[in-house]
C-alpha atoms as a PDB file:
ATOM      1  CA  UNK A   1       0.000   0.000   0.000  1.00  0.00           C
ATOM      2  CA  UNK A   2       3.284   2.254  -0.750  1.00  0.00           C
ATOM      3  CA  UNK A   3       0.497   4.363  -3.410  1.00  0.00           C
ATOM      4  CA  UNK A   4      -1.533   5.356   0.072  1.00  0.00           C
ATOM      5  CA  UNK A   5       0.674   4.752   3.349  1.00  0.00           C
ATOM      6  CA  UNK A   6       4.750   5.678   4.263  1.00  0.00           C
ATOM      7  CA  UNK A   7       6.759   3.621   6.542  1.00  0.00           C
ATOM      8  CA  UNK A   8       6.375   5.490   9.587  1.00  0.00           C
ATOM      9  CA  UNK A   9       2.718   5.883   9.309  1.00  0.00           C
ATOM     10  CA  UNK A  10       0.836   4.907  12.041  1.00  0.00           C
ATOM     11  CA  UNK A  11      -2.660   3.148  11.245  1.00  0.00           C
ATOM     12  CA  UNK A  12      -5.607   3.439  13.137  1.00  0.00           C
ATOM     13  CA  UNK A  13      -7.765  -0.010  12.879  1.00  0.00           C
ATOM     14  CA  UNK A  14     -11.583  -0.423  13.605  1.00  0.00           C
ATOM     15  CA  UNK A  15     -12.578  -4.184  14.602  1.00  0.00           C
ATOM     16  CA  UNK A  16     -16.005  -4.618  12.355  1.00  0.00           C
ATOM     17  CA  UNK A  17     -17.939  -7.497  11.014  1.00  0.00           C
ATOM     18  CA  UNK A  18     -16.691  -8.596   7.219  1.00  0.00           C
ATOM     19  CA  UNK A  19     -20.241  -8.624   5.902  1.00  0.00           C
ATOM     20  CA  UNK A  20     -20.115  -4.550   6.805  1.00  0.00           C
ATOM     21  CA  UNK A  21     -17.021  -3.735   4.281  1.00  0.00           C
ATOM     22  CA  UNK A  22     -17.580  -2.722   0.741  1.00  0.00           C
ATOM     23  CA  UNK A  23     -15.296  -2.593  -2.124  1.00  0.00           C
ATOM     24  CA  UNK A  24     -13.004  -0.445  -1.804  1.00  0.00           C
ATOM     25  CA  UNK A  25     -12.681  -0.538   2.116  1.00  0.00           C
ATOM     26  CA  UNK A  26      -9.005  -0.602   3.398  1.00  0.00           C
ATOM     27  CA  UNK A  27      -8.318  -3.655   5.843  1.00  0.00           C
ATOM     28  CA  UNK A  28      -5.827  -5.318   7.627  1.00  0.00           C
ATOM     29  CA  UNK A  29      -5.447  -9.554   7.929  1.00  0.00           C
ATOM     30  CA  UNK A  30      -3.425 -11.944   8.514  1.00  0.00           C
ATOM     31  CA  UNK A  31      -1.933 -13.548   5.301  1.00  0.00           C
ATOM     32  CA  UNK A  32       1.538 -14.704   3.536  1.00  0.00           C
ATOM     33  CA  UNK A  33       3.732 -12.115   1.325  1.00  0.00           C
ATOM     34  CA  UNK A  34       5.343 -12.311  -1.811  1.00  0.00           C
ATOM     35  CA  UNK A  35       8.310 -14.095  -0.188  1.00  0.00           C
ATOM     36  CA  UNK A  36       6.038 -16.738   1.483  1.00  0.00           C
ATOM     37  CA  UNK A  37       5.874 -15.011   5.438  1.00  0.00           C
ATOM     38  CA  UNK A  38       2.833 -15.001   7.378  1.00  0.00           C
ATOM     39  CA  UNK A  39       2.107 -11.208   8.480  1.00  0.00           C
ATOM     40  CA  UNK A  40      -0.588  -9.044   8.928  1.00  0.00           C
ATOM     41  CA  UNK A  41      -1.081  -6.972   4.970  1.00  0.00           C
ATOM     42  CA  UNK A  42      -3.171  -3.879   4.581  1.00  0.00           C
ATOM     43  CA  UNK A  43      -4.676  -3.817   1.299  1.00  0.00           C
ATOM     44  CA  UNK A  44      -7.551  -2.248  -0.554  1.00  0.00           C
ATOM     45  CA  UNK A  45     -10.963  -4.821  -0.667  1.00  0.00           C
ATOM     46  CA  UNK A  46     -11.309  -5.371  -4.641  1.00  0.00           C
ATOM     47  CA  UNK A  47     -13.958  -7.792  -4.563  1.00  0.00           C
ATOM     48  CA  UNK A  48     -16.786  -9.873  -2.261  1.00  0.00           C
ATOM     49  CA  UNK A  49     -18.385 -13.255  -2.878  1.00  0.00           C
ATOM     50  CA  UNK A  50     -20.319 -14.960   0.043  1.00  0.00           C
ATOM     51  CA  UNK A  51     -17.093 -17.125   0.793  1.00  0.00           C
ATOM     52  CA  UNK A  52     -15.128 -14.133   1.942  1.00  0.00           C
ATOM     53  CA  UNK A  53     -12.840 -11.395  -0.082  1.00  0.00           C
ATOM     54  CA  UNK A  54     -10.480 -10.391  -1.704  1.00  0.00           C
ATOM     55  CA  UNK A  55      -7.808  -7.891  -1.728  1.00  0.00           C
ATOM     56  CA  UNK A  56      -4.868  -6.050  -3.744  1.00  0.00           C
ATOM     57  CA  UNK A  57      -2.178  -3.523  -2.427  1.00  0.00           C
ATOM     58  CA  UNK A  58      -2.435  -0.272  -3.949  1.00  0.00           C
ATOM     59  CA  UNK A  59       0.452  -1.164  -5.854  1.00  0.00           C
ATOM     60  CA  UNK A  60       0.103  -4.098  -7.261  1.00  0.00           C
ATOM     61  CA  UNK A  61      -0.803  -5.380 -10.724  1.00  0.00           C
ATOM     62  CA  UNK A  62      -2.953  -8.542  -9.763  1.00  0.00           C
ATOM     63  CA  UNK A  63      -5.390  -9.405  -6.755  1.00  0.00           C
ATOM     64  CA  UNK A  64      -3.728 -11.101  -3.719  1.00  0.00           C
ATOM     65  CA  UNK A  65      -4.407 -15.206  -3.704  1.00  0.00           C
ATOM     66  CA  UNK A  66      -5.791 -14.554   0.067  1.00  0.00           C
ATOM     67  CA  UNK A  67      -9.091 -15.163   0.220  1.00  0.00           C
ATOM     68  CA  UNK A  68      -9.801 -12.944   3.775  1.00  0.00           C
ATOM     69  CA  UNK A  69     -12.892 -14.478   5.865  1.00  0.00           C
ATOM     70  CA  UNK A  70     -13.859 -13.711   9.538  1.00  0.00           C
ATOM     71  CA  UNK A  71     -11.044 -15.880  10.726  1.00  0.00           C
ATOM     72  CA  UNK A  72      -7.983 -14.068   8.769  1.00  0.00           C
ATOM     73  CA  UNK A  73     -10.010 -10.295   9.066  1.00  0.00           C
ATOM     74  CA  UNK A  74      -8.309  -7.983  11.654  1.00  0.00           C
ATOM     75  CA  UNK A  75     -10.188  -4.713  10.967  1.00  0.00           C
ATOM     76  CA  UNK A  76     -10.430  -1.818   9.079  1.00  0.00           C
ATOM     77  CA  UNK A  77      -8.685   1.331   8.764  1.00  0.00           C
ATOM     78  CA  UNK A  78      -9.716   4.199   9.314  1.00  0.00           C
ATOM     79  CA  UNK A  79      -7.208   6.657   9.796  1.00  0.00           C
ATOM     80  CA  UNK A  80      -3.728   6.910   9.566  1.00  0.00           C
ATOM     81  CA  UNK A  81      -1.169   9.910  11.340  1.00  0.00           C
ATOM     82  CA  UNK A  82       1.640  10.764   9.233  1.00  0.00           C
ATOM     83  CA  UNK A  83       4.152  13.498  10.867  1.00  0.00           C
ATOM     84  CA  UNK A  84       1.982  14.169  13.742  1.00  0.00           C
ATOM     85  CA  UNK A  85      -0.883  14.709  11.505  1.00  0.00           C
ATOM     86  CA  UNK A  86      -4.450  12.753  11.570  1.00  0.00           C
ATOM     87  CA  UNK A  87      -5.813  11.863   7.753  1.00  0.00           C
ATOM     88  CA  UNK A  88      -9.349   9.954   7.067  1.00  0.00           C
ATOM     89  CA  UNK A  89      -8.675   6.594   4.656  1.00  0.00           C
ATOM     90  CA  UNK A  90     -10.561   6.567   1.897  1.00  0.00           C
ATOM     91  CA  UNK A  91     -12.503   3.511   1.387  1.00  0.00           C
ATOM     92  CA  UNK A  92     -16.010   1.990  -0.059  1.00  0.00           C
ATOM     93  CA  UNK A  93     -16.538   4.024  -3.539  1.00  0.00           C
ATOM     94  CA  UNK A  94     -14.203   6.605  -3.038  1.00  0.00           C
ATOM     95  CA  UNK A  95     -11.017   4.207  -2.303  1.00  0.00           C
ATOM     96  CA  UNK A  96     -11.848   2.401  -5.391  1.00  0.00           C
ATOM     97  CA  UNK A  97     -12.092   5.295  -7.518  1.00  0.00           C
ATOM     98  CA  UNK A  98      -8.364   6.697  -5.905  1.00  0.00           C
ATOM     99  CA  UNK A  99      -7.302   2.704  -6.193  1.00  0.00           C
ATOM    100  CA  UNK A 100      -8.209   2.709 -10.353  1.00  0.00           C
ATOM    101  CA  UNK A 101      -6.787   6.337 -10.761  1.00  0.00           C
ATOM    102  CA  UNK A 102      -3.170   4.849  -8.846  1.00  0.00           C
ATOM    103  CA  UNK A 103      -3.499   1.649 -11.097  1.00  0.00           C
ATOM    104  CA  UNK A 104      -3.802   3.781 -14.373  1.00  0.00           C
ATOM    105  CA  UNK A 105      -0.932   5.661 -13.144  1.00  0.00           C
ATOM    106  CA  UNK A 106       0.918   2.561 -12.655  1.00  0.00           C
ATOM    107  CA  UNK A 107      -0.308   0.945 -16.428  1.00  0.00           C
ATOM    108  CA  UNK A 108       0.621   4.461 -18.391  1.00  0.00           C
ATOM    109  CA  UNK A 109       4.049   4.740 -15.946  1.00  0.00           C
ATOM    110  CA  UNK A 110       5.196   0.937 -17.323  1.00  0.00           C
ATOM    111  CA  UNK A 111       3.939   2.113 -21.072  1.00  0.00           C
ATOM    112  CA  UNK A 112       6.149   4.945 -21.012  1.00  0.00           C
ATOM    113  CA  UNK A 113       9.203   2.745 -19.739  1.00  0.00           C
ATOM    114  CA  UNK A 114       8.465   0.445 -22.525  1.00  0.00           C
ATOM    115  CA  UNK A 115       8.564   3.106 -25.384  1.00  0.00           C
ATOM    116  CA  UNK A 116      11.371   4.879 -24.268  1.00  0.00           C
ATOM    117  CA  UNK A 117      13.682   1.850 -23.603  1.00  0.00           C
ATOM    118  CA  UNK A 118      15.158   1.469 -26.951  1.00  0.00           C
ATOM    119  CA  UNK A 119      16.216   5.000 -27.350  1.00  0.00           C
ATOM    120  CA  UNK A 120      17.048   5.495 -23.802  1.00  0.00           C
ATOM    121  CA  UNK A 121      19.207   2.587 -24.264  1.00  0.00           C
ATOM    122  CA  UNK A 122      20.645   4.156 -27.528  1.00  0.00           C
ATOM    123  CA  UNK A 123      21.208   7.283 -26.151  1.00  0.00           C
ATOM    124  CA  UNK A 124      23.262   5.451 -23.249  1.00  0.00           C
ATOM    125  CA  UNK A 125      25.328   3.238 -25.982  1.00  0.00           C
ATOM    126  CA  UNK A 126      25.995   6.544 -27.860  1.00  0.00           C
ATOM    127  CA  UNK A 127      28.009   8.578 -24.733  1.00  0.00           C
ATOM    128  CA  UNK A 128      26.529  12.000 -25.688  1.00  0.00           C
ATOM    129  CA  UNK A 129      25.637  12.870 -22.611  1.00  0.00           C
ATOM    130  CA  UNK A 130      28.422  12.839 -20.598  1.00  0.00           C
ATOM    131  CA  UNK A 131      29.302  15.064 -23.194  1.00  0.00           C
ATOM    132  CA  UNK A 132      26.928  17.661 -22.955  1.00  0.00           C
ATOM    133  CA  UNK A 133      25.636  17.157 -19.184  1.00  0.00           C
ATOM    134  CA  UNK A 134      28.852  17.163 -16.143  1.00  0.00           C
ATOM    135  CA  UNK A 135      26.869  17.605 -13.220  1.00  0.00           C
ATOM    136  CA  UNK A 136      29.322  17.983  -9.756  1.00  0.00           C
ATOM    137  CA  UNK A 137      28.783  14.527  -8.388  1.00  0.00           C
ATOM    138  CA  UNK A 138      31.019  13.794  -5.570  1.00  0.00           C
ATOM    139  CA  UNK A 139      32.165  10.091  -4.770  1.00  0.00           C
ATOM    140  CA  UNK A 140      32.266   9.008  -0.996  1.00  0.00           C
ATOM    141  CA  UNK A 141      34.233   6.172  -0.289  1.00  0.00           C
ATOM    142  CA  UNK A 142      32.550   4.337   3.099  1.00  0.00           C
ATOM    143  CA  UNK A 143      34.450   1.346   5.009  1.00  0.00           C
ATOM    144  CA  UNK A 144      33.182  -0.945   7.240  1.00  0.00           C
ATOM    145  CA  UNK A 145      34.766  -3.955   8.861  1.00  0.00           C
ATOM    146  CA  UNK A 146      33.736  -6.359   5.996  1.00  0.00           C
ATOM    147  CA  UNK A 147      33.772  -4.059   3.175  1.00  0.00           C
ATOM    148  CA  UNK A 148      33.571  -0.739   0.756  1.00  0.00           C
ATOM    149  CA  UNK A 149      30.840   0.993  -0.444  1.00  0.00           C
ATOM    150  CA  UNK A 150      31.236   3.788  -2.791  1.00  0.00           C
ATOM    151  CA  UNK A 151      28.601   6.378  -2.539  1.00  0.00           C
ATOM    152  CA  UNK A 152      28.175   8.751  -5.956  1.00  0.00           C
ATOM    153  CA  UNK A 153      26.601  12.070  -4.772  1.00  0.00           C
ATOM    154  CA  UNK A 154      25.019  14.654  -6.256  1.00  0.00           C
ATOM    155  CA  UNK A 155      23.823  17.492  -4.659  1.00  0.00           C
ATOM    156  CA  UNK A 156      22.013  15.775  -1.085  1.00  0.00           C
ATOM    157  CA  UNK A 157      20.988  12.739  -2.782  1.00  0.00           C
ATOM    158  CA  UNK A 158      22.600   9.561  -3.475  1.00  0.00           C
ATOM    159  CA  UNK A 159      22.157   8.640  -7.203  1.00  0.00           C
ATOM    160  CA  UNK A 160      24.277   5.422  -7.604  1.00  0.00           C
ATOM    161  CA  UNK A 161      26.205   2.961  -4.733  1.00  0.00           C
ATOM    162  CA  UNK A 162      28.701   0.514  -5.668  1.00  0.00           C
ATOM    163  CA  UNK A 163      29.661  -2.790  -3.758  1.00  0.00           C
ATOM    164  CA  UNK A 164      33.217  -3.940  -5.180  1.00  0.00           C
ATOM    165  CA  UNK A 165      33.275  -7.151  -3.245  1.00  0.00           C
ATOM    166  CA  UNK A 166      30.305  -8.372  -4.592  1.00  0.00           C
ATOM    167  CA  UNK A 167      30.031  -6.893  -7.702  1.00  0.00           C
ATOM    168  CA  UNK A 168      27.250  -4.824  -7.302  1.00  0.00           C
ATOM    169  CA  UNK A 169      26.674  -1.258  -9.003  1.00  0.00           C
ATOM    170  CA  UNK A 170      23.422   0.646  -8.577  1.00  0.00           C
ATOM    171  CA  UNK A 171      22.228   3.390 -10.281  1.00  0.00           C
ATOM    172  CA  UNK A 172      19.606   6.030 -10.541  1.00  0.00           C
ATOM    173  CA  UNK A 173      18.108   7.005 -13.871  1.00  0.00           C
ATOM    174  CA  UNK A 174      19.021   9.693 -15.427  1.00  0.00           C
ATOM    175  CA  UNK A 175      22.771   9.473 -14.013  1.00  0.00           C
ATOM    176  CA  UNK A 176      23.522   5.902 -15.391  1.00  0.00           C
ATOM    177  CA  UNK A 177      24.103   7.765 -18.623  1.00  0.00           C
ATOM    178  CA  UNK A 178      26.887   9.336 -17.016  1.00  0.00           C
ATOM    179  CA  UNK A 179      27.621   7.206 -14.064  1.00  0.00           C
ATOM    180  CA  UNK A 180      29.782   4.000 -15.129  1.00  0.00           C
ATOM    181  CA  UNK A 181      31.208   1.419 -12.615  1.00  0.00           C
ATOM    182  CA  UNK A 182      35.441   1.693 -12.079  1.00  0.00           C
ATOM    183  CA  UNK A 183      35.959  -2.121 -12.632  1.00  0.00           C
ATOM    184  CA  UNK A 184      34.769  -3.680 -15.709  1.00  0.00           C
ATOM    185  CA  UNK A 185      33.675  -6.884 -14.210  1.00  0.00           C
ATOM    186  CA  UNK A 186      31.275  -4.919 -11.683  1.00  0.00           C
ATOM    187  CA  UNK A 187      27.577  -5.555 -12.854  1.00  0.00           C
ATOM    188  CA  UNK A 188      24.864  -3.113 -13.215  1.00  0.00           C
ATOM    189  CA  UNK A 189      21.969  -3.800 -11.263  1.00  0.00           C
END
Protein backbone atom coordinates (compact mmCIF):
# COMPACT_ATOMS: atom_id res chain seq x y z
CA UNK A 1 0.00 0.00 0.00
CA UNK A 2 3.28 2.25 -0.75
CA UNK A 3 0.50 4.36 -3.41
CA UNK A 4 -1.53 5.36 0.07
CA UNK A 5 0.67 4.75 3.35
CA UNK A 6 4.75 5.68 4.26
CA UNK A 7 6.76 3.62 6.54
CA UNK A 8 6.37 5.49 9.59
CA UNK A 9 2.72 5.88 9.31
CA UNK A 10 0.84 4.91 12.04
CA UNK A 11 -2.66 3.15 11.25
CA UNK A 12 -5.61 3.44 13.14
CA UNK A 13 -7.77 -0.01 12.88
CA UNK A 14 -11.58 -0.42 13.60
CA UNK A 15 -12.58 -4.18 14.60
CA UNK A 16 -16.00 -4.62 12.35
CA UNK A 17 -17.94 -7.50 11.01
CA UNK A 18 -16.69 -8.60 7.22
CA UNK A 19 -20.24 -8.62 5.90
CA UNK A 20 -20.11 -4.55 6.81
CA UNK A 21 -17.02 -3.73 4.28
CA UNK A 22 -17.58 -2.72 0.74
CA UNK A 23 -15.30 -2.59 -2.12
CA UNK A 24 -13.00 -0.45 -1.80
CA UNK A 25 -12.68 -0.54 2.12
CA UNK A 26 -9.01 -0.60 3.40
CA UNK A 27 -8.32 -3.65 5.84
CA UNK A 28 -5.83 -5.32 7.63
CA UNK A 29 -5.45 -9.55 7.93
CA UNK A 30 -3.42 -11.94 8.51
CA UNK A 31 -1.93 -13.55 5.30
CA UNK A 32 1.54 -14.70 3.54
CA UNK A 33 3.73 -12.11 1.32
CA UNK A 34 5.34 -12.31 -1.81
CA UNK A 35 8.31 -14.10 -0.19
CA UNK A 36 6.04 -16.74 1.48
CA UNK A 37 5.87 -15.01 5.44
CA UNK A 38 2.83 -15.00 7.38
CA UNK A 39 2.11 -11.21 8.48
CA UNK A 40 -0.59 -9.04 8.93
CA UNK A 41 -1.08 -6.97 4.97
CA UNK A 42 -3.17 -3.88 4.58
CA UNK A 43 -4.68 -3.82 1.30
CA UNK A 44 -7.55 -2.25 -0.55
CA UNK A 45 -10.96 -4.82 -0.67
CA UNK A 46 -11.31 -5.37 -4.64
CA UNK A 47 -13.96 -7.79 -4.56
CA UNK A 48 -16.79 -9.87 -2.26
CA UNK A 49 -18.38 -13.25 -2.88
CA UNK A 50 -20.32 -14.96 0.04
CA UNK A 51 -17.09 -17.13 0.79
CA UNK A 52 -15.13 -14.13 1.94
CA UNK A 53 -12.84 -11.39 -0.08
CA UNK A 54 -10.48 -10.39 -1.70
CA UNK A 55 -7.81 -7.89 -1.73
CA UNK A 56 -4.87 -6.05 -3.74
CA UNK A 57 -2.18 -3.52 -2.43
CA UNK A 58 -2.44 -0.27 -3.95
CA UNK A 59 0.45 -1.16 -5.85
CA UNK A 60 0.10 -4.10 -7.26
CA UNK A 61 -0.80 -5.38 -10.72
CA UNK A 62 -2.95 -8.54 -9.76
CA UNK A 63 -5.39 -9.40 -6.76
CA UNK A 64 -3.73 -11.10 -3.72
CA UNK A 65 -4.41 -15.21 -3.70
CA UNK A 66 -5.79 -14.55 0.07
CA UNK A 67 -9.09 -15.16 0.22
CA UNK A 68 -9.80 -12.94 3.77
CA UNK A 69 -12.89 -14.48 5.86
CA UNK A 70 -13.86 -13.71 9.54
CA UNK A 71 -11.04 -15.88 10.73
CA UNK A 72 -7.98 -14.07 8.77
CA UNK A 73 -10.01 -10.30 9.07
CA UNK A 74 -8.31 -7.98 11.65
CA UNK A 75 -10.19 -4.71 10.97
CA UNK A 76 -10.43 -1.82 9.08
CA UNK A 77 -8.68 1.33 8.76
CA UNK A 78 -9.72 4.20 9.31
CA UNK A 79 -7.21 6.66 9.80
CA UNK A 80 -3.73 6.91 9.57
CA UNK A 81 -1.17 9.91 11.34
CA UNK A 82 1.64 10.76 9.23
CA UNK A 83 4.15 13.50 10.87
CA UNK A 84 1.98 14.17 13.74
CA UNK A 85 -0.88 14.71 11.51
CA UNK A 86 -4.45 12.75 11.57
CA UNK A 87 -5.81 11.86 7.75
CA UNK A 88 -9.35 9.95 7.07
CA UNK A 89 -8.68 6.59 4.66
CA UNK A 90 -10.56 6.57 1.90
CA UNK A 91 -12.50 3.51 1.39
CA UNK A 92 -16.01 1.99 -0.06
CA UNK A 93 -16.54 4.02 -3.54
CA UNK A 94 -14.20 6.61 -3.04
CA UNK A 95 -11.02 4.21 -2.30
CA UNK A 96 -11.85 2.40 -5.39
CA UNK A 97 -12.09 5.29 -7.52
CA UNK A 98 -8.36 6.70 -5.91
CA UNK A 99 -7.30 2.70 -6.19
CA UNK A 100 -8.21 2.71 -10.35
CA UNK A 101 -6.79 6.34 -10.76
CA UNK A 102 -3.17 4.85 -8.85
CA UNK A 103 -3.50 1.65 -11.10
CA UNK A 104 -3.80 3.78 -14.37
CA UNK A 105 -0.93 5.66 -13.14
CA UNK A 106 0.92 2.56 -12.65
CA UNK A 107 -0.31 0.94 -16.43
CA UNK A 108 0.62 4.46 -18.39
CA UNK A 109 4.05 4.74 -15.95
CA UNK A 110 5.20 0.94 -17.32
CA UNK A 111 3.94 2.11 -21.07
CA UNK A 112 6.15 4.95 -21.01
CA UNK A 113 9.20 2.74 -19.74
CA UNK A 114 8.47 0.45 -22.52
CA UNK A 115 8.56 3.11 -25.38
CA UNK A 116 11.37 4.88 -24.27
CA UNK A 117 13.68 1.85 -23.60
CA UNK A 118 15.16 1.47 -26.95
CA UNK A 119 16.22 5.00 -27.35
CA UNK A 120 17.05 5.49 -23.80
CA UNK A 121 19.21 2.59 -24.26
CA UNK A 122 20.65 4.16 -27.53
CA UNK A 123 21.21 7.28 -26.15
CA UNK A 124 23.26 5.45 -23.25
CA UNK A 125 25.33 3.24 -25.98
CA UNK A 126 26.00 6.54 -27.86
CA UNK A 127 28.01 8.58 -24.73
CA UNK A 128 26.53 12.00 -25.69
CA UNK A 129 25.64 12.87 -22.61
CA UNK A 130 28.42 12.84 -20.60
CA UNK A 131 29.30 15.06 -23.19
CA UNK A 132 26.93 17.66 -22.96
CA UNK A 133 25.64 17.16 -19.18
CA UNK A 134 28.85 17.16 -16.14
CA UNK A 135 26.87 17.60 -13.22
CA UNK A 136 29.32 17.98 -9.76
CA UNK A 137 28.78 14.53 -8.39
CA UNK A 138 31.02 13.79 -5.57
CA UNK A 139 32.17 10.09 -4.77
CA UNK A 140 32.27 9.01 -1.00
CA UNK A 141 34.23 6.17 -0.29
CA UNK A 142 32.55 4.34 3.10
CA UNK A 143 34.45 1.35 5.01
CA UNK A 144 33.18 -0.94 7.24
CA UNK A 145 34.77 -3.95 8.86
CA UNK A 146 33.74 -6.36 6.00
CA UNK A 147 33.77 -4.06 3.17
CA UNK A 148 33.57 -0.74 0.76
CA UNK A 149 30.84 0.99 -0.44
CA UNK A 150 31.24 3.79 -2.79
CA UNK A 151 28.60 6.38 -2.54
CA UNK A 152 28.18 8.75 -5.96
CA UNK A 153 26.60 12.07 -4.77
CA UNK A 154 25.02 14.65 -6.26
CA UNK A 155 23.82 17.49 -4.66
CA UNK A 156 22.01 15.78 -1.08
CA UNK A 157 20.99 12.74 -2.78
CA UNK A 158 22.60 9.56 -3.47
CA UNK A 159 22.16 8.64 -7.20
CA UNK A 160 24.28 5.42 -7.60
CA UNK A 161 26.20 2.96 -4.73
CA UNK A 162 28.70 0.51 -5.67
CA UNK A 163 29.66 -2.79 -3.76
CA UNK A 164 33.22 -3.94 -5.18
CA UNK A 165 33.28 -7.15 -3.25
CA UNK A 166 30.30 -8.37 -4.59
CA UNK A 167 30.03 -6.89 -7.70
CA UNK A 168 27.25 -4.82 -7.30
CA UNK A 169 26.67 -1.26 -9.00
CA UNK A 170 23.42 0.65 -8.58
CA UNK A 171 22.23 3.39 -10.28
CA UNK A 172 19.61 6.03 -10.54
CA UNK A 173 18.11 7.01 -13.87
CA UNK A 174 19.02 9.69 -15.43
CA UNK A 175 22.77 9.47 -14.01
CA UNK A 176 23.52 5.90 -15.39
CA UNK A 177 24.10 7.76 -18.62
CA UNK A 178 26.89 9.34 -17.02
CA UNK A 179 27.62 7.21 -14.06
CA UNK A 180 29.78 4.00 -15.13
CA UNK A 181 31.21 1.42 -12.62
CA UNK A 182 35.44 1.69 -12.08
CA UNK A 183 35.96 -2.12 -12.63
CA UNK A 184 34.77 -3.68 -15.71
CA UNK A 185 33.68 -6.88 -14.21
CA UNK A 186 31.28 -4.92 -11.68
CA UNK A 187 27.58 -5.55 -12.85
CA UNK A 188 24.86 -3.11 -13.22
CA UNK A 189 21.97 -3.80 -11.26
Amino acid sequence: MKASFRVGDRLHIKPVLINKLKRGDVIIFKGTDHNGEEKELVHRVVSINKDGLYTRGDNNRQNDDILVTQKNFKGIVTHFERNGKKKPVKGGFQGMIKAKIHYLTLSIKRLIRVIFRMPYRALKKSGLVPKIWKPDIKKIFIKTSDEEIIKYIHGSHTVAQMWPKKKKFLCKKPYDLIIKPDNKKIKSG
